[in-house]
Protein backbone atom coordinates (compact mmCIF):
# COMPACT_ATOMS: atom_id res chain seq x y z
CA UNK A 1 -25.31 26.29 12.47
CA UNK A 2 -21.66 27.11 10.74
CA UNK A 3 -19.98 29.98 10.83
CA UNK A 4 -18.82 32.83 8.26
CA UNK A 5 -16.09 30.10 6.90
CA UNK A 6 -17.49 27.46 6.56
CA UNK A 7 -20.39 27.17 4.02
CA UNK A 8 -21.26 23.44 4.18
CA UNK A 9 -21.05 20.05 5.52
CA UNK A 10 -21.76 16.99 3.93
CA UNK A 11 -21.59 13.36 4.63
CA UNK A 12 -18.97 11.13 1.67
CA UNK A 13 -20.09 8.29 -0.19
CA UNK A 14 -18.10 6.08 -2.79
CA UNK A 15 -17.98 8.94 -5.01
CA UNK A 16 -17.06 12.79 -3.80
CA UNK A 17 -18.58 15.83 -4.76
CA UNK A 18 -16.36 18.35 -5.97
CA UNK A 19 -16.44 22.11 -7.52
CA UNK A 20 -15.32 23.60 -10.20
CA UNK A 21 -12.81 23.11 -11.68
CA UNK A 22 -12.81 19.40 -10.49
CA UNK A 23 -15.55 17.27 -11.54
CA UNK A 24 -15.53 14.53 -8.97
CA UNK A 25 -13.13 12.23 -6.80
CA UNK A 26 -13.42 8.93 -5.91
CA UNK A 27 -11.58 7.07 -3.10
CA UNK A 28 -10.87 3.07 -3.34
CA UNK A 29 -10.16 1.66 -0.49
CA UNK A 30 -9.67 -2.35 -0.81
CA UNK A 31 -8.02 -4.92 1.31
CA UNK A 32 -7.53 -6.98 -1.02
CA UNK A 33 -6.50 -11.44 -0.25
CA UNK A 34 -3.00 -12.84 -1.57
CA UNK A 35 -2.80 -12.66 -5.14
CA UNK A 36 -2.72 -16.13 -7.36
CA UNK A 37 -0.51 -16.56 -10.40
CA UNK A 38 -2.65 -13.91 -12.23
CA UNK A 39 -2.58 -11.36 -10.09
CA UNK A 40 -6.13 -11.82 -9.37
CA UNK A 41 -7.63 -12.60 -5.89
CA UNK A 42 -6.24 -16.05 -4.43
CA UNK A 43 -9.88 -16.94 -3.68
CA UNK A 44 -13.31 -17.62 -5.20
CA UNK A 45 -15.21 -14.86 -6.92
CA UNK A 46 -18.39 -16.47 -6.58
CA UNK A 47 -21.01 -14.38 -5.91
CA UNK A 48 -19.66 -11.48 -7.50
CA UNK A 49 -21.02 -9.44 -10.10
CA UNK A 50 -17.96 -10.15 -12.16
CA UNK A 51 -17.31 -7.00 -14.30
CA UNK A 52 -19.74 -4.67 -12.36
CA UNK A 53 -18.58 -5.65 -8.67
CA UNK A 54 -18.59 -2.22 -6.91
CA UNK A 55 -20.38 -4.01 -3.76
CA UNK A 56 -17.58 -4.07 -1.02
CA UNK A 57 -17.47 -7.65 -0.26
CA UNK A 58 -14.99 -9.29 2.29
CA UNK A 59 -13.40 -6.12 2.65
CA UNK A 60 -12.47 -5.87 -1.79
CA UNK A 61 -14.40 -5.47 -4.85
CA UNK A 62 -13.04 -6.54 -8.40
CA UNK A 63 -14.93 -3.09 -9.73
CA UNK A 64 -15.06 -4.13 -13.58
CA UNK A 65 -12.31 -6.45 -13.48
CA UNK A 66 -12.54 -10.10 -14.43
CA UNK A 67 -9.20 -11.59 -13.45
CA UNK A 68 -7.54 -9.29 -12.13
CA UNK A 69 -9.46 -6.24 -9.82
CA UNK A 70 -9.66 -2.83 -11.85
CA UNK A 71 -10.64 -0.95 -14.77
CA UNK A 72 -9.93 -2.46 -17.89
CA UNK A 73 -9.60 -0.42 -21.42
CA UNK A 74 -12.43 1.87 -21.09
CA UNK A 75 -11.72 5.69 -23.04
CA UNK A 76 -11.50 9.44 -22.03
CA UNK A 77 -11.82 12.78 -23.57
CA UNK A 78 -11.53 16.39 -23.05
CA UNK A 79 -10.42 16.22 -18.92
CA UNK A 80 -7.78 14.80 -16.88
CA UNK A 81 -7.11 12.12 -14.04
CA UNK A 82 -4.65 12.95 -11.36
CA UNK A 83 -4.54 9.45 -9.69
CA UNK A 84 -2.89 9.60 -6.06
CA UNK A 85 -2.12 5.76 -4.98
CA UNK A 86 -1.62 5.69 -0.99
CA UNK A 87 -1.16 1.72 -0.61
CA UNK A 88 -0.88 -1.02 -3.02
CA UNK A 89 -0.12 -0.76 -6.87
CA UNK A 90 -1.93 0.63 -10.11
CA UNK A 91 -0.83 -0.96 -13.71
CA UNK A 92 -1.20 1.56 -16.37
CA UNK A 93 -1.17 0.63 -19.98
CA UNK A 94 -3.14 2.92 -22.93
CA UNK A 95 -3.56 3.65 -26.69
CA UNK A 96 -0.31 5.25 -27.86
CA UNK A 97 1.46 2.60 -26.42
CA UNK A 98 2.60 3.95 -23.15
CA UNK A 99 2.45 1.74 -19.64
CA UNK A 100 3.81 1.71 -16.21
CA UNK A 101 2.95 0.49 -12.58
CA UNK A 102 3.12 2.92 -9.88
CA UNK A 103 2.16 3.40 -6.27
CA UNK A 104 3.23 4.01 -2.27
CA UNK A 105 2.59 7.27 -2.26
CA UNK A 106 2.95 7.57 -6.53
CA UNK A 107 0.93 10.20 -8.57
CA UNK A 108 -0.19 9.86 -12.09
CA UNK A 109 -1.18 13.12 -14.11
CA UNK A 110 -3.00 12.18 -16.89
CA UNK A 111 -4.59 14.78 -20.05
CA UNK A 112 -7.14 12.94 -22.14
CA UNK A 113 -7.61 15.65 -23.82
CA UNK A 114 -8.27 14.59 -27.67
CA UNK A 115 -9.27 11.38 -26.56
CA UNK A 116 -7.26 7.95 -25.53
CA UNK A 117 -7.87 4.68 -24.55
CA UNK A 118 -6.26 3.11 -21.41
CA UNK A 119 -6.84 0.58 -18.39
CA UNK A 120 -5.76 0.99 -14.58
CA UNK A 121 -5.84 -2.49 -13.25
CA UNK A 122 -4.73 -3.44 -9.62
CA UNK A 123 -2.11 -6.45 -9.40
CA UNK A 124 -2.02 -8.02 -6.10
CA UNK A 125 1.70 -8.62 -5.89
CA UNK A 126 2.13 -10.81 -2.60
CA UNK A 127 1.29 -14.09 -2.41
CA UNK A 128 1.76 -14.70 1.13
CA UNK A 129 -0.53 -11.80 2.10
CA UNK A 130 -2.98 -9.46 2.10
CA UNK A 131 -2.50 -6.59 -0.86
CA UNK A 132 -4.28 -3.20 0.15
CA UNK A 133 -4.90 -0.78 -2.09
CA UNK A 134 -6.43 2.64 -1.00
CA UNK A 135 -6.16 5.89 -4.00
CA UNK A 136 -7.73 8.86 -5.12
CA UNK A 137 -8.97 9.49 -8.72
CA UNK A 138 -9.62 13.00 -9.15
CA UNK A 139 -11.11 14.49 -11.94
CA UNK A 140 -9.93 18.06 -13.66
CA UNK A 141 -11.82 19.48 -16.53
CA UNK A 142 -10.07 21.34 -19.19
CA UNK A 143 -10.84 24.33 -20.22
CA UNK A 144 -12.87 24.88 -23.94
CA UNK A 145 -9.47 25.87 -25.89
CA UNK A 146 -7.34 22.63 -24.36
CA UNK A 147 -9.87 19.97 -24.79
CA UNK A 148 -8.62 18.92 -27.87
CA UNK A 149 -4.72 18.51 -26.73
CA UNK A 150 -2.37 15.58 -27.68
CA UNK A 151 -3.05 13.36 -24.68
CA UNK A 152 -0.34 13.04 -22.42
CA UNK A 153 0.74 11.67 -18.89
CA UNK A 154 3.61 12.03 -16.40
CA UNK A 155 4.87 10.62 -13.14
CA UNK A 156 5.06 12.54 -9.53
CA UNK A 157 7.26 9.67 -8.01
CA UNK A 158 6.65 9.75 -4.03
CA UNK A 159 10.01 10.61 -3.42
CA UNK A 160 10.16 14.01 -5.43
CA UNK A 161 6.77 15.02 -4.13
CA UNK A 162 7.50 18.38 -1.70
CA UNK A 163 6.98 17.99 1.89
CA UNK A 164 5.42 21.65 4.12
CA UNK A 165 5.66 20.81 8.03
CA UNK A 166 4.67 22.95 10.54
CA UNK A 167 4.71 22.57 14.47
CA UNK A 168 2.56 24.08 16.75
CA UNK A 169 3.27 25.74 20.52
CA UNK A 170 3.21 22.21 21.30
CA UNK A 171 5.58 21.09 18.81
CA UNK A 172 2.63 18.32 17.47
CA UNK A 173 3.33 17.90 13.56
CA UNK A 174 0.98 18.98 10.33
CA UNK A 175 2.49 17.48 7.35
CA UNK A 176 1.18 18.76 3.56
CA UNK A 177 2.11 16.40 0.36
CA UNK A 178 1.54 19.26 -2.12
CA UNK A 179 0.64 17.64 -5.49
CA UNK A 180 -0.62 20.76 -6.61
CA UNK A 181 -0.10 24.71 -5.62
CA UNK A 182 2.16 25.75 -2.68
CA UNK A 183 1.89 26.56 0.84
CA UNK A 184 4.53 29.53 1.65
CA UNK A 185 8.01 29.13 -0.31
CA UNK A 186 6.97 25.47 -0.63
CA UNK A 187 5.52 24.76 -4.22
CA UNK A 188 4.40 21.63 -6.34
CA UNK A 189 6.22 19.83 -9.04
CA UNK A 190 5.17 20.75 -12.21
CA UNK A 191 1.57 19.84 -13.36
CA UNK A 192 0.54 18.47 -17.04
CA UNK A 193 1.56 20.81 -19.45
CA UNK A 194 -2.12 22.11 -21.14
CA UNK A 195 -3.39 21.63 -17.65
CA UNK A 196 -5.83 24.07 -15.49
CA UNK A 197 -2.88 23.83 -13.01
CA UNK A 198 -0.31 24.69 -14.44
CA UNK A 199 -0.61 28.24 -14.42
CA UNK A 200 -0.47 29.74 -10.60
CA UNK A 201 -3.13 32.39 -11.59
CA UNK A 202 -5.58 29.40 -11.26
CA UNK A 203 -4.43 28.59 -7.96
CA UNK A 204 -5.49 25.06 -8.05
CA UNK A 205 -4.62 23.10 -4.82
CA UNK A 206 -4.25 19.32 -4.62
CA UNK A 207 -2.89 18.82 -0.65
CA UNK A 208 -2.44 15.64 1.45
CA UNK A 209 -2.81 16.80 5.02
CA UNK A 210 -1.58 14.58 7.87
CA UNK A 211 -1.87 16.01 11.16
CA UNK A 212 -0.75 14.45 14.90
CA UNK A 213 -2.56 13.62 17.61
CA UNK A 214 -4.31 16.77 19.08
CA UNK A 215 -2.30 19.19 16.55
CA UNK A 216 -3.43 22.39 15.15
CA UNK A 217 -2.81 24.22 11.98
CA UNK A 218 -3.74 27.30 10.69
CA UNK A 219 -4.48 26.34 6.72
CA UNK A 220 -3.62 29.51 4.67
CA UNK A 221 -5.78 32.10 2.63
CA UNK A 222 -6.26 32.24 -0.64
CA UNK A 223 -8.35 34.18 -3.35
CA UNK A 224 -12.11 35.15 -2.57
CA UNK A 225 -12.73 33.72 -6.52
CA UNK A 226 -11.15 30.08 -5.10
CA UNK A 227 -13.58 26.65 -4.73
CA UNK A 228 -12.44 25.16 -1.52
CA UNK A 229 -13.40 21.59 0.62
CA UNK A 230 -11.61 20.10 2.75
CA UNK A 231 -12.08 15.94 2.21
CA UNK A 232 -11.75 14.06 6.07
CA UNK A 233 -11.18 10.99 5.27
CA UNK A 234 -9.54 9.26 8.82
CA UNK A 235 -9.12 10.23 12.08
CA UNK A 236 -11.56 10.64 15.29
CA UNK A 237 -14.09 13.40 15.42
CA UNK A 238 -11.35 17.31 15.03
CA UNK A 239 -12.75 20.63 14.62
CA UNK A 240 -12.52 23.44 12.46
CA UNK A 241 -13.04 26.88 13.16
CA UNK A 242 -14.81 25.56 16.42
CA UNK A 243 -17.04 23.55 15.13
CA UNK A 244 -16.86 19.59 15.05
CA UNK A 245 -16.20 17.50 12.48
CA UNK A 246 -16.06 13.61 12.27
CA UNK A 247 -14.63 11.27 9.94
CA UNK A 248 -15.79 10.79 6.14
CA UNK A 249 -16.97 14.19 5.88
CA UNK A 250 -16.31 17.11 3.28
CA UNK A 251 -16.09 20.38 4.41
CA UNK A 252 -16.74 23.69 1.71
CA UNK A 253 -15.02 26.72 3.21
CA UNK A 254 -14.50 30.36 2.35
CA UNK A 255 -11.17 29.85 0.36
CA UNK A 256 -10.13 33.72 1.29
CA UNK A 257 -10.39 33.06 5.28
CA UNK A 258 -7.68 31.59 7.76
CA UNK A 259 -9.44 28.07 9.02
CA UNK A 260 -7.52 26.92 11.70
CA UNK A 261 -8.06 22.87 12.40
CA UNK A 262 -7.80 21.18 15.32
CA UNK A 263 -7.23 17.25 15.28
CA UNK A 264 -8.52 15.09 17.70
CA UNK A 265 -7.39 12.06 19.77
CA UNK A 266 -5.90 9.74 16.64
CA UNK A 267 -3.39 10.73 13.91
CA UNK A 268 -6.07 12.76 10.75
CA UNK A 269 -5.96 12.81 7.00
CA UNK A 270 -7.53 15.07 4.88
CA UNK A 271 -7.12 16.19 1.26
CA UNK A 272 -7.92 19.02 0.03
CA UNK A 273 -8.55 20.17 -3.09
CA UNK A 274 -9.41 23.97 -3.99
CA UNK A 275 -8.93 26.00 -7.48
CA UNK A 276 -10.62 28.75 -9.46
CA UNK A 277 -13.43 27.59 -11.18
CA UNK A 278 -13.12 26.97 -14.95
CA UNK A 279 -16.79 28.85 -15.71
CA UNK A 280 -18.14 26.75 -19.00
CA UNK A 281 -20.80 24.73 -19.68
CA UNK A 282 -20.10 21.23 -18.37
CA UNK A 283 -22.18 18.41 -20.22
CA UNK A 284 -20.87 14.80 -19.41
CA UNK A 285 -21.57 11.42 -20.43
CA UNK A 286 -19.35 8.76 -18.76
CA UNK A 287 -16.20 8.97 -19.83
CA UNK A 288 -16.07 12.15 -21.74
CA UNK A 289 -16.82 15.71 -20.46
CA UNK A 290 -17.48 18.45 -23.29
CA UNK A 291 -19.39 21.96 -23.27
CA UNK A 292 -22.83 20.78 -25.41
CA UNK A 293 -24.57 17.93 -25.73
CA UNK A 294 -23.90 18.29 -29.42
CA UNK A 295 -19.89 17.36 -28.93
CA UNK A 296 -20.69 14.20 -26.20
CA UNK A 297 -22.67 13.16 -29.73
CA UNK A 298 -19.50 14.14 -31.68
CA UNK A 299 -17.23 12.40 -29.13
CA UNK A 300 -18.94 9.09 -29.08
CA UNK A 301 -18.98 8.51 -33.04
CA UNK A 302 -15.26 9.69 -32.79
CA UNK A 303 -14.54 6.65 -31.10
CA UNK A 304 -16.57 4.47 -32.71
CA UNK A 305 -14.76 5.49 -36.17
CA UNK A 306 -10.89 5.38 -34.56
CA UNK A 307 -11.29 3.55 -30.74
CA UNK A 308 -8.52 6.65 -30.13
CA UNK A 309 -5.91 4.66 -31.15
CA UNK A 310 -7.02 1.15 -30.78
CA UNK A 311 -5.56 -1.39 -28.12
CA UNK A 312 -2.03 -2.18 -29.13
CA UNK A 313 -2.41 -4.88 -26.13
CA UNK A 314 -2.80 -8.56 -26.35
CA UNK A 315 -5.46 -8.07 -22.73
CA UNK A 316 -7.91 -5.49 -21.93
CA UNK A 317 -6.90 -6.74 -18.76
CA UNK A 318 -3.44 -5.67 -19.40
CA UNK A 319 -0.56 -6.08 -16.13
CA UNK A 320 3.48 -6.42 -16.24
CA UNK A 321 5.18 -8.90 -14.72
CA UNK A 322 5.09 -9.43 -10.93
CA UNK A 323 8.56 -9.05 -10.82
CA UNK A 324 9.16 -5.28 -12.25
CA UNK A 325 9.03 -2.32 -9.47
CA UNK A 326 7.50 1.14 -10.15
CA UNK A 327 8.07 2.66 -13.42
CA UNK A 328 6.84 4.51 -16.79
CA UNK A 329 7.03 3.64 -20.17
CA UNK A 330 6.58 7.30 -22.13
CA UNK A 331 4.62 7.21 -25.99
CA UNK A 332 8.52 8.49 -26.99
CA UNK A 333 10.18 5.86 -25.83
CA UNK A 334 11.75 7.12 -22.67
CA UNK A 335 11.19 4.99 -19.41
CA UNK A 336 11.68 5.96 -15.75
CA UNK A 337 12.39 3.56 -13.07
CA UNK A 338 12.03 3.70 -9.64
């Protein structure tokens, strides 16, 4: 039986259910062997489904990878990815020309929008050990009037990502990573720029909630109008408003209602993600999301006729040298290290 705040309680798979205006999130989590001269697994793949290996096997999967686990090119159109790497390393490389490797805590922000072409492949870096890898993908539709912006993507470097703390009577710690929104005077670097999120009135919340042993929190009200879930993703068994909750669960609460959380025995993550919904039609066929079935149609022959670009890469497979650190390579030019 739950309470007046929370509406529902669900149990997560490989793939998350979301709300408007997010579409869906996925978490990878992968510990993957030492890397060989490739930057592939150090090991043998038989046995695999090599290019469709989403079975977690040995602790890793290659997902559509051949050499080298990840996604190679594959397109988008019309949403966005916000991809939030916890451990290990992403490659980026797309269609205009633009690549990068981030991750440790990294955050790409990335508007399909018109449509592009890229891949997101995982290099396993060390030799000498194991590589993990554990991220978020999350999924942000665009609204009708954007879907057709210049794509675009940016960097939220770990470092420059705000911090909220609070402490409770018993001075245990809650710690936010606020990708997106604010909590008090505390407030979010700058989303894309045609994104959902970027304009406050949307209040769209992206949070990264780390709380000590037996802490408690009060999270903060927001608009009645706001979607709201609360992802629990590690930890022992915490409660909220009263009521228990245990690990890999997802939570939908009344976004205009205090929920105070209580953690358990072990340190607890959670991400949340909350925002007011978008309200169009949402028709989707893999990697593009429109508003009729009549522009999925549209979308596909698009890309048939220009591939969004093409592939200026020599690999659909495509990774930077072992030795480079994080960084981004813009369409303009401009690079960012880290």
């Amino acid at each position: 039986m739950y309470n007046k705040i929370i509406r529902n309680i669900k149990p997560l798979g490989f793939q998350w259910e979301t709300c408007d205006p997010f579409l869906f999130c996925v978490h990878h989590r992968d510990n993957y062997p030492p890397g060989n001269d490739q930057m592939g697994p150090a090991t043998s793949l038989e046995g695999r489904i090599i290019g469709q290996d989403f079975t977690l096997r040995e602790g890793w999967r290659m997902y559509h990878g051949e050499t080298v686990p990840g996604f190679p090119t594959h397109p988008h159109r019309r949403f966005e990815t916000i991809t939030v790497v916890l451990k290990g390393f992403v490659d980026h490389s797309d269609s205009f020309g633009a690549y990068g490797r981030y991750g440790s805590g990294d955050v790409q922000w990335m508007t399909a929008g018109a449509g592009l072409q890229h891949s997101e492949m995982f290099p396993l870096l060390k030799k000498d050990s194991s590589n993990q890898l554990e991220l978020f993908q999350l999924w942000l539709n665009l609204p009708k009037t954007r879907k057709f912006v210049k794509p675009y993507y940016k960097m939220l470097w770990a470092e420059d990502i705000p911090v909220y703390e609070a402490r409770d009577n018993s001075d245990r710690s809650t710690r936010v990573r606020i990708i997106a929104g604010h909590i008090d005077q505390v407030k979010s670097l700058p989303a894309a720029p045609e994104s959902w999120a970027i304009d406050p009135v949307n209040e769209v919340g992206i949070w990264l909630i780390t709380m000590e042993p037996h802490a408690q929190w009060t999270l903060p009200a927001t608009s009645f109008e706001v979607c709201r879930t609360l992802y629990f993703y590690e930890g022992s068994a915490s409660s909220i408003e009263g009521i228990r909750i245990f690990p890999y669960h997802s939570v939908d609460l009344l976004a205009d209602q205090q929920v105070v959380l209580e953690n358990g025995n072990n340190e607890a993550h959670f991400l949340l993600l909350q925002g007011k919904p978008i309200g169009e039609p949402v028709v989707q066929h893999g990697p593009f999301v429109m508003n009729t079935s009549e522009e999925i149609h549209q979308a596909f022959l698009d890309y048939r006729h220009t591939q969004f670009g093409g592939w200026p890469w020599n690999n659909y497979e495509n990774v930077h040298p072992r030795e480079r650190g994080r960084f981004a390579r813009y369409e303009d030019g401009s690079e960012e290290v880290r």
